[in-house]
Protein backbone atom coordinates (compact mmCIF):
# COMPACT_ATOMS: atom_id res chain seq x y z
CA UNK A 1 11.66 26.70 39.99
CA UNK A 2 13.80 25.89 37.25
CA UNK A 3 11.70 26.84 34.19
CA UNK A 4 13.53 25.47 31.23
CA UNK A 5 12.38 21.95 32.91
CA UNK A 6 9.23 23.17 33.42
CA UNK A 7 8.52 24.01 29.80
CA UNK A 8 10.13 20.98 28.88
CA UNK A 9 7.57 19.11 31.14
CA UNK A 10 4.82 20.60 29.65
CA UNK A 11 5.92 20.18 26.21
CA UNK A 12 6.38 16.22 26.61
CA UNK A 13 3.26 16.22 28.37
CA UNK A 14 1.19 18.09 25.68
CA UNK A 15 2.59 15.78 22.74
CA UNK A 16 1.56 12.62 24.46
CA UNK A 17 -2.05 14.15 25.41
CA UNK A 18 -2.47 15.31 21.87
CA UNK A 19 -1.62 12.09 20.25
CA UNK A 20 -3.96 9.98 22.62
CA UNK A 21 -6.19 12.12 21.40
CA UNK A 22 -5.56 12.02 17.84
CA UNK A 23 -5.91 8.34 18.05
CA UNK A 24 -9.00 8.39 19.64
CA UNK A 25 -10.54 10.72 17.04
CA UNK A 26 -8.93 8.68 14.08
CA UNK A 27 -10.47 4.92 15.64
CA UNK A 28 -13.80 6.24 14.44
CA UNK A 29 -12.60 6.73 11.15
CA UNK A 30 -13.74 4.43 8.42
CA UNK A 31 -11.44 3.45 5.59
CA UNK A 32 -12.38 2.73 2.50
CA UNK A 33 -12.10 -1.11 0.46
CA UNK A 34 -9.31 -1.23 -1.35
CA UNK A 35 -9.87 -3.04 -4.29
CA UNK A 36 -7.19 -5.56 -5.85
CA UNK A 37 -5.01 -3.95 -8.55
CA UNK A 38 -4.78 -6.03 -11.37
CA UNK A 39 -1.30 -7.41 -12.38
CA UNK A 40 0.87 -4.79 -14.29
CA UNK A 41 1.61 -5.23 -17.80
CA UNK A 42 4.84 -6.29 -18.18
CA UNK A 43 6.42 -4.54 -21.08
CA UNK A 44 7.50 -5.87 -24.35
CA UNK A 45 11.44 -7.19 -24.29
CA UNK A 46 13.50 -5.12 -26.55
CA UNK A 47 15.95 -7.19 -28.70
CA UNK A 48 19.34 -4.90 -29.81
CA UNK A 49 21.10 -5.70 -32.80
CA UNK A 50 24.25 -5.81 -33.40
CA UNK A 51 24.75 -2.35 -34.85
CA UNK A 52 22.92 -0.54 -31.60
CA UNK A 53 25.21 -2.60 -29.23
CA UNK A 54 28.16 -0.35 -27.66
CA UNK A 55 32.03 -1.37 -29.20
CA UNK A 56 34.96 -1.10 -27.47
CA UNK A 57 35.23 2.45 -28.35
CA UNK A 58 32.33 3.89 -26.89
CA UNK A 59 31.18 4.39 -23.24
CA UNK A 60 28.33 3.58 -21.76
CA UNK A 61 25.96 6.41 -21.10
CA UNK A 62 25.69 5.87 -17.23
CA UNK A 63 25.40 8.22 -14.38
CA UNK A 64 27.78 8.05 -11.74
């Protein structure tokens, strides 16, 4: 008998028998209500002035 194949059989065979069973146990499981988040805050807008905006000189501060 080739036993590599066997193993893999039997392998295969004992995922699909465990997750039919783990679906079975978790169909009896109740879940609990979710209630309806309320909408998110949205946050203030930030205006920039003039002297906080970036000139020509500087770089922009971004990841790359």
């Amino acid at each position: 008998m080739n036993w590599p194949l066997f193993w893999a059989l039997v392998l295969a065979f004992g995922v699909v028998i465990s997750n039919i069973m783990l679906l079975k146990h978790a169909a009896g499981i109740k879940m609990p209500n979710v209630k309806p988040q309320p909408p998110a805050q949205q946050p203030p807008a930030v205006s920039v002035t003039p002297a906080q905006q970036p000139t020509c000189d500087q770089k922009l501060n971004i990841p790359e």
